[in-house]
N, C-alpha and C. Protein backbone atom coordinates (compact mmCIF):
# COMPACT_ATOMS: atom_id res chain seq x y z
N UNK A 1 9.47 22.66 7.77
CA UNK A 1 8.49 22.95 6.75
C UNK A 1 7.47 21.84 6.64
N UNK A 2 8.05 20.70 6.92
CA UNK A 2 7.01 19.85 6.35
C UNK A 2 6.20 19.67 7.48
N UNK A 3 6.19 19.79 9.05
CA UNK A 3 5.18 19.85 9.91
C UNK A 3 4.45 20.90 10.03
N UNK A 4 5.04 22.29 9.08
CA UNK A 4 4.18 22.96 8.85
C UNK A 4 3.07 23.01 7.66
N UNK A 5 3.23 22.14 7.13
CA UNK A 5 2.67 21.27 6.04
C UNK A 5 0.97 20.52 7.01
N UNK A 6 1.71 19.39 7.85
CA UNK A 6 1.24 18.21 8.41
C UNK A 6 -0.03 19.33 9.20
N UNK A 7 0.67 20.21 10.03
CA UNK A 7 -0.62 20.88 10.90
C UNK A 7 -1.35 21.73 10.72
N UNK A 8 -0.85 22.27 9.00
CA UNK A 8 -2.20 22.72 8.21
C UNK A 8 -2.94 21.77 7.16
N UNK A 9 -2.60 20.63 7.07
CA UNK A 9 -3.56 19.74 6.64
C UNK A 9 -4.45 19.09 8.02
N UNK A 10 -4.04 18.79 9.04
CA UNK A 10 -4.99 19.12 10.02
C UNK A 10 -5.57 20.19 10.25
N UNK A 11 -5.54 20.92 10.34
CA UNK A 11 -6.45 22.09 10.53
C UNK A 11 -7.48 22.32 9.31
N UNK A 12 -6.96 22.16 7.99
CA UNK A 12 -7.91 22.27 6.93
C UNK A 12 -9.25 20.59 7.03
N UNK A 13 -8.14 20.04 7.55
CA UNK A 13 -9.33 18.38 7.73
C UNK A 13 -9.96 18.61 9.36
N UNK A 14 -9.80 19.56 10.08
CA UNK A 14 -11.10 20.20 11.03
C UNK A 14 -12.10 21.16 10.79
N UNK A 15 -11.22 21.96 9.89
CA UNK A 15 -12.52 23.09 9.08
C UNK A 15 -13.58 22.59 8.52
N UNK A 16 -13.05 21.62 7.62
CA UNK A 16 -13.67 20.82 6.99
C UNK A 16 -15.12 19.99 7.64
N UNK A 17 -14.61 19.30 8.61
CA UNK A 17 -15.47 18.44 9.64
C UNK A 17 -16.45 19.47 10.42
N UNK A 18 -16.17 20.59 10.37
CA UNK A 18 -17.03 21.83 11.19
C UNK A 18 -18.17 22.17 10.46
N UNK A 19 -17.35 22.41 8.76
CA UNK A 19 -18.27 23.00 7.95
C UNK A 19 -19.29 22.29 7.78
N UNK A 20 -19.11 20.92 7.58
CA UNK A 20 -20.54 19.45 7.16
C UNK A 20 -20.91 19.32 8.67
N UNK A 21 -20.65 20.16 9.85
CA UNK A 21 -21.45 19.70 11.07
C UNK A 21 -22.51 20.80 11.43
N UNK A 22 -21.75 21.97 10.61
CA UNK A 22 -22.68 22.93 10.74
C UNK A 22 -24.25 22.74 9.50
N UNK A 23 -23.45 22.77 8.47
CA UNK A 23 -24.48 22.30 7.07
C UNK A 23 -25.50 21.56 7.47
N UNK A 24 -24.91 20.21 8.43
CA UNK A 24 -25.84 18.90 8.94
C UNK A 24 -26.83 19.63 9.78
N UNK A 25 -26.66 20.48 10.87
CA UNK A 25 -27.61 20.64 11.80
C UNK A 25 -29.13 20.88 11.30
N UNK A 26 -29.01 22.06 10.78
CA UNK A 26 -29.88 22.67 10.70
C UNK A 26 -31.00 21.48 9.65
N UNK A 27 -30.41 20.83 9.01
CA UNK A 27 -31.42 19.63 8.03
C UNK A 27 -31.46 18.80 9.30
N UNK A 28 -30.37 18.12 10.26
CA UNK A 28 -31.24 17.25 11.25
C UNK A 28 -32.45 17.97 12.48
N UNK A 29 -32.03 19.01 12.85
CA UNK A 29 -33.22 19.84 13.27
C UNK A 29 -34.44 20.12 12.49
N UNK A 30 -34.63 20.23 11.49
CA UNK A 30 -35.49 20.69 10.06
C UNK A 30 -36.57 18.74 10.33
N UNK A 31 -35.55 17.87 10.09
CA UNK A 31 -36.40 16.42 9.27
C UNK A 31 -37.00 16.02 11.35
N UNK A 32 -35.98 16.33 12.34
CA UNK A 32 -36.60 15.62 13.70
C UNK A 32 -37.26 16.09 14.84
N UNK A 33 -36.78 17.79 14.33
CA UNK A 33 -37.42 18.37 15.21
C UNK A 33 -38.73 18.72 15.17
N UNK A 34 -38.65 19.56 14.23
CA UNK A 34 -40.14 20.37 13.74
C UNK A 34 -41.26 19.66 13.73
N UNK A 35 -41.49 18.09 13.40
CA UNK A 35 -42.67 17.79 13.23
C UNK A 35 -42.63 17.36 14.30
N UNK A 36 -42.39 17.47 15.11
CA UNK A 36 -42.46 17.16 17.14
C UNK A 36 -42.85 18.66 17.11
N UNK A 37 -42.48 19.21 16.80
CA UNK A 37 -43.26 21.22 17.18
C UNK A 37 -44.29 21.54 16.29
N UNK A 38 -44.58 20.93 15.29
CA UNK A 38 -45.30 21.25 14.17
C UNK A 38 -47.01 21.54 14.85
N UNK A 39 -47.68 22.56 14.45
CA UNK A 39 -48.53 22.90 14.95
C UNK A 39 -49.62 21.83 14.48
N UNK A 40 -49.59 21.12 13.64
CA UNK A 40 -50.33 19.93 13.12
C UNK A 40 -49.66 18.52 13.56
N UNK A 41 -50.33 18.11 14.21
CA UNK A 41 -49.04 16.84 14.76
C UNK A 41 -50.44 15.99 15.21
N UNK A 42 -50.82 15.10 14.64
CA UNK A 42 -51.96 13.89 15.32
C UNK A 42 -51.00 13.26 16.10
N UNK A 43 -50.47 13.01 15.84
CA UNK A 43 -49.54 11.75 17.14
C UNK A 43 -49.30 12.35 18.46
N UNK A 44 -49.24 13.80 18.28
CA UNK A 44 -49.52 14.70 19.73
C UNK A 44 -51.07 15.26 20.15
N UNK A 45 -51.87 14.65 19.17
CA UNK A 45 -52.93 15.39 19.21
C UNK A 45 -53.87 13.57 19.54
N UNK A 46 -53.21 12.91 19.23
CA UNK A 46 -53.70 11.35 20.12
C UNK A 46 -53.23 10.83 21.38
N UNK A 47 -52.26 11.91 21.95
CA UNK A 47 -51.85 11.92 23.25
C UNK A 47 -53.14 12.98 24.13
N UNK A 48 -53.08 14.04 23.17
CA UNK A 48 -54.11 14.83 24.26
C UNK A 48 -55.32 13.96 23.99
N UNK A 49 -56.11 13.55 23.42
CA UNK A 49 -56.94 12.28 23.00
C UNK A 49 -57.24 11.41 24.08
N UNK A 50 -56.31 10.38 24.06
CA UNK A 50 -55.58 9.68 25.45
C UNK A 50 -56.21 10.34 26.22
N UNK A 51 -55.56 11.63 27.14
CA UNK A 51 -55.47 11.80 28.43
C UNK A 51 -56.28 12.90 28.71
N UNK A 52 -56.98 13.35 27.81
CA UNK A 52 -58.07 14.25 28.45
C UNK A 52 -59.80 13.69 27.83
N UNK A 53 -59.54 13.90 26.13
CA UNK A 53 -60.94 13.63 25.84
C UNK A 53 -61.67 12.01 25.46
N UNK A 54 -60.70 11.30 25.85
CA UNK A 54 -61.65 9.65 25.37
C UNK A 54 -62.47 9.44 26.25
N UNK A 55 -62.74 10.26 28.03
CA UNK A 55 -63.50 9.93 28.36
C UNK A 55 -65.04 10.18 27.98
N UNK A 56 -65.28 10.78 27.74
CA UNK A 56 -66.52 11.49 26.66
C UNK A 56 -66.16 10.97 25.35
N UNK A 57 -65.53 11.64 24.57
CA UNK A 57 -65.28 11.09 22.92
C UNK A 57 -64.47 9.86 22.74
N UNK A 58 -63.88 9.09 23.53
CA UNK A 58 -62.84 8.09 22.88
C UNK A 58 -62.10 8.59 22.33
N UNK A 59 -61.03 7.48 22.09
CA UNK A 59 -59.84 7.77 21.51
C UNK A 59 -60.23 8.16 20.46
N UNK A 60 -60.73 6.47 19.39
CA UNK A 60 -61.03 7.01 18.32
C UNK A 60 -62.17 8.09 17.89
N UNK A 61 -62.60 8.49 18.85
CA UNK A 61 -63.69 9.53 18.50
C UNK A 61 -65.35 9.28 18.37
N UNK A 62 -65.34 7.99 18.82
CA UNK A 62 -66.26 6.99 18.92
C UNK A 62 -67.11 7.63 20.45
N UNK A 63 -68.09 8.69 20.59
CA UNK A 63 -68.42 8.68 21.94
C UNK A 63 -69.13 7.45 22.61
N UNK A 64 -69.27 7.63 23.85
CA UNK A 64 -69.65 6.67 24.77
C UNK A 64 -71.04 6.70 24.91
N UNK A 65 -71.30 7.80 24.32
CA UNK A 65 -72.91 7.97 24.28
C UNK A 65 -73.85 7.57 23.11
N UNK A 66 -72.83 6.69 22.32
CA UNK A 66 -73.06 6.33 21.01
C UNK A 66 -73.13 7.06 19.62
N UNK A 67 -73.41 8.40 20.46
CA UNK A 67 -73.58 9.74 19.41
C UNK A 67 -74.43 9.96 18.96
N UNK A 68 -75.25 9.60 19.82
CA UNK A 68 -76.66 9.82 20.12
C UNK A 68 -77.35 11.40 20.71
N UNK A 69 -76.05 11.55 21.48
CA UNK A 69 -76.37 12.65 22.27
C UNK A 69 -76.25 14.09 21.37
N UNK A 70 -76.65 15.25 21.56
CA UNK A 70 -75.99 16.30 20.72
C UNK A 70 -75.04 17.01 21.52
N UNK A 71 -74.73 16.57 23.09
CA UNK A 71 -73.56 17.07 24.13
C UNK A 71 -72.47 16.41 23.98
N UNK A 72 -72.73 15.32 23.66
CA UNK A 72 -71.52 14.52 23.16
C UNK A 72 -71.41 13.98 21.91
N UNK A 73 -70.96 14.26 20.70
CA UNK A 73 -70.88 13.64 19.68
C UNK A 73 -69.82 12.67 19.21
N UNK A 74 -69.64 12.07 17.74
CA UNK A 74 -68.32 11.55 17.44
C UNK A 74 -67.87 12.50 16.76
N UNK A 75 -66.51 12.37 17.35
CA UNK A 75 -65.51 13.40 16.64
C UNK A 75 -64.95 12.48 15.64
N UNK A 76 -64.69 11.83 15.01
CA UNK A 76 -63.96 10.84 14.39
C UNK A 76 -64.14 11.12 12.60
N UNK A 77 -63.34 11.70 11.83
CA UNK A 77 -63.95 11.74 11.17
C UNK A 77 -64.33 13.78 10.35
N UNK A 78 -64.76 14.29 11.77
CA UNK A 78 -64.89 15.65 11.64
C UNK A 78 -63.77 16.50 10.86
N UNK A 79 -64.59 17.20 10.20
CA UNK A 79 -63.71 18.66 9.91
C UNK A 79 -62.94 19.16 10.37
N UNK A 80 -61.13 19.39 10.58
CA UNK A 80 -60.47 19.86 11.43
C UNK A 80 -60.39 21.23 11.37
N UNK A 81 -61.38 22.01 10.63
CA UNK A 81 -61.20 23.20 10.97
C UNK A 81 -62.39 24.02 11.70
N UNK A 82 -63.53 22.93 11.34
CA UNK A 82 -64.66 22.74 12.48
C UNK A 82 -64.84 22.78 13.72
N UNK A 83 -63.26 21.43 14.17
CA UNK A 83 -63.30 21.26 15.46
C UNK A 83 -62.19 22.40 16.51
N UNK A 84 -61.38 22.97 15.57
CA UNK A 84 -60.77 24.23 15.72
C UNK A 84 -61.22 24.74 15.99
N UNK A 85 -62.57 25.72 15.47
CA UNK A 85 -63.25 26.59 15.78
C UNK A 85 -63.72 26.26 16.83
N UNK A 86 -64.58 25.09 16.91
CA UNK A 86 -65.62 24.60 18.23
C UNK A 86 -64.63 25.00 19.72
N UNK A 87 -63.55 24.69 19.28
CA UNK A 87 -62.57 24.18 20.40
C UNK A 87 -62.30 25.78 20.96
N UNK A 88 -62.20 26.59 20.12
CA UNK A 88 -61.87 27.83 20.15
C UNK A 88 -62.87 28.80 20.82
N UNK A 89 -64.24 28.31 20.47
CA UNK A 89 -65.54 29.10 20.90
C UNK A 89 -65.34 28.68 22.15
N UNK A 90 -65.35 27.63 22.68
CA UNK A 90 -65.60 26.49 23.89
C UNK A 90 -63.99 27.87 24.70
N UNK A 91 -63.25 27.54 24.47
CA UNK A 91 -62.53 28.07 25.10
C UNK A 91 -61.95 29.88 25.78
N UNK A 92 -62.80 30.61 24.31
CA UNK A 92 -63.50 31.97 24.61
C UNK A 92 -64.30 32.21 25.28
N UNK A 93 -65.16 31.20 25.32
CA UNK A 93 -66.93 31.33 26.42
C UNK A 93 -67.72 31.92 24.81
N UNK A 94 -67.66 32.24 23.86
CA UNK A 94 -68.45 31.71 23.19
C UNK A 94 -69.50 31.09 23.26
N UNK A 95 -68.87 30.02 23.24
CA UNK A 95 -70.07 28.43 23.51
C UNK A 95 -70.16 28.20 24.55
N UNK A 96 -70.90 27.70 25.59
CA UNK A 96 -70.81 27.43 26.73
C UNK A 96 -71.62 25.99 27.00
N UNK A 97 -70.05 25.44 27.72
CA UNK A 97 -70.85 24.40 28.25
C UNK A 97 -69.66 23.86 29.21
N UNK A 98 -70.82 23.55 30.48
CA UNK A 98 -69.73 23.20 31.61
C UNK A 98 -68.13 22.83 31.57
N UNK A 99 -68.24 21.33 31.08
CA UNK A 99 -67.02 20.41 30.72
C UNK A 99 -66.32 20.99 29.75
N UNK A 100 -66.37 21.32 28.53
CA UNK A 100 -66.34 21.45 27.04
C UNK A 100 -65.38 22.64 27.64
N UNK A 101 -65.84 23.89 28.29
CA UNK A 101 -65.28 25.18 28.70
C UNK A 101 -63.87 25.14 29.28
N UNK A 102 -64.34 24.52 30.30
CA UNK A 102 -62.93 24.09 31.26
C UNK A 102 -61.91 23.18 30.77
N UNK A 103 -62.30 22.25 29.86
CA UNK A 103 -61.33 21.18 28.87
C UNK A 103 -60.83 21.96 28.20
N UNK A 104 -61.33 23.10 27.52
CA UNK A 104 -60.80 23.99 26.32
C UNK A 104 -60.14 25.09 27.58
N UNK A 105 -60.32 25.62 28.39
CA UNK A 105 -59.44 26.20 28.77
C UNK A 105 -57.94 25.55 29.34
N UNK A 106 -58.11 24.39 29.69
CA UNK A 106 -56.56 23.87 29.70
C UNK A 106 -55.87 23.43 28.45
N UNK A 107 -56.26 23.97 27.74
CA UNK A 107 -56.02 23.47 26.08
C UNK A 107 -54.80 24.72 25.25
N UNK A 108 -53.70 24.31 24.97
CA UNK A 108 -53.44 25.72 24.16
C UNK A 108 -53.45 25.83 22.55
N UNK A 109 -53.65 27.12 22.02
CA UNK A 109 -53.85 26.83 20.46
C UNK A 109 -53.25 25.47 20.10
N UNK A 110 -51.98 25.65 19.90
CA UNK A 110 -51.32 24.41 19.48
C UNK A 110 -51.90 22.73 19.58
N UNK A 111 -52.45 23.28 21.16
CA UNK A 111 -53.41 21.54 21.52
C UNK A 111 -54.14 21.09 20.80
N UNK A 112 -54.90 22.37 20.84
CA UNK A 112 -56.87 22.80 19.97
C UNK A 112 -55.92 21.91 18.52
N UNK A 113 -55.23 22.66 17.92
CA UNK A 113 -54.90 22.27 16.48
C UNK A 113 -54.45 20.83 16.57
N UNK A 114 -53.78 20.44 17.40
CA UNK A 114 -53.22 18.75 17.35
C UNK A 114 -54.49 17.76 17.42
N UNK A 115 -55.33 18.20 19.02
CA UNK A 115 -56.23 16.96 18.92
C UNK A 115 -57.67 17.14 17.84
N UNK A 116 -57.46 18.44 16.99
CA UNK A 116 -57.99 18.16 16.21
C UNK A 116 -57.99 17.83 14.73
N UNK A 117 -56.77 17.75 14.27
CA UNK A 117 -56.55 17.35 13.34
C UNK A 117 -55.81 15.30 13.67
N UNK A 118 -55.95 14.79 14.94
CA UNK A 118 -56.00 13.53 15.61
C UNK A 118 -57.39 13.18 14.95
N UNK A 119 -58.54 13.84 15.36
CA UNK A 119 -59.93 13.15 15.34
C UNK A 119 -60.56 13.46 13.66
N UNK A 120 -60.16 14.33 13.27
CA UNK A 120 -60.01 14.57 11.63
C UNK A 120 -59.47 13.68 10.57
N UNK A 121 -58.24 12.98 11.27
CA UNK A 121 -57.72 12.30 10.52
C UNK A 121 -57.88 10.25 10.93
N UNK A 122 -58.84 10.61 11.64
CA UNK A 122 -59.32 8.91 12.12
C UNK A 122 -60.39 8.99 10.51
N UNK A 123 -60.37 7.79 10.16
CA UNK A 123 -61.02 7.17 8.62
C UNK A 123 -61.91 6.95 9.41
N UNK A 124 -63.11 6.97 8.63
CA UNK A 124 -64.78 6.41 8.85
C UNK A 124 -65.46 5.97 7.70
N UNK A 125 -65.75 5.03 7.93
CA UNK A 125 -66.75 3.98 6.58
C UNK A 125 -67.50 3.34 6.69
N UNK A 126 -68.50 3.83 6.09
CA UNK A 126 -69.83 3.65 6.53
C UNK A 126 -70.26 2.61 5.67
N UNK A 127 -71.44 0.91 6.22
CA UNK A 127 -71.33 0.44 5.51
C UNK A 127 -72.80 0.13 5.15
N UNK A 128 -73.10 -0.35 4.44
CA UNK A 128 -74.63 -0.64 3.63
C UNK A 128 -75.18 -1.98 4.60
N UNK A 129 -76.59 -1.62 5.57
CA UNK A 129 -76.50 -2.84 6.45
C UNK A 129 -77.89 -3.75 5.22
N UNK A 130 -77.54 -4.97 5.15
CA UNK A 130 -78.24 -5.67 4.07
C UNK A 130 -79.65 -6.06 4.79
């Protein structure tokens, strides 16, 4: 009797350990995963930044053309639902323009939304020159 005791208190102290592993998942998936998938993610949207558009816009959104140009502007700063759209026209043929077309077609929604809420969320302050 009493090891039948002993190996249902083990078994109730594995149920147990199952139930708080199951409970756990879904909150450690929820707090580590999602904002790695999150359709708003600058920290993925300063990777596409990085490796496709700083050559024209910079990282920070600062173009190379000073922003001078109206083909190249600063993104830094912009409307992220502005640059959504832009990104979106550019990638429909909409808008057309050589580079802009073909950048936005290797782009997927999710991208469009990351590197633009990256260049949306760079601060800009403008200062009073004396």
């Amino acid at each position: 009797m009493k090891s039948n005791l002993s190996e249902l208190v083990k078994l109730a102290h594995f149920f147990f350990k199952m139930i708080k592993l199951f409970l756990a998942l879904p909150t450690t998936l929820f707090f580590f995963v999602y904002p790695l998938c999150s359709e708003e993610n600058p920290p993925l949207g300063r990777g596409i930044a990085e490796n496709i558009c700083s050559v024209c816009h910079g990282v920070n959104g600062q173009a190379n053309t000073g922003g001078n140009s109206v083909l190249v502007p600063h993104l830094s700063g912009q409307n992220v639902n502005y640059l959504i759209e832009k990104l979106k026209d550019y990638k429909s043929k909409k808008l057309e323009h050589h580079q802009m077309s073909l950048i936005a077609d290797m782009l997927s929604i999710e991208d469009i939304k990351n590197v633009s809420n990256w260049y949306s969320s760079i601060k800009v302050t403008v200062e009073e020159i004396d």
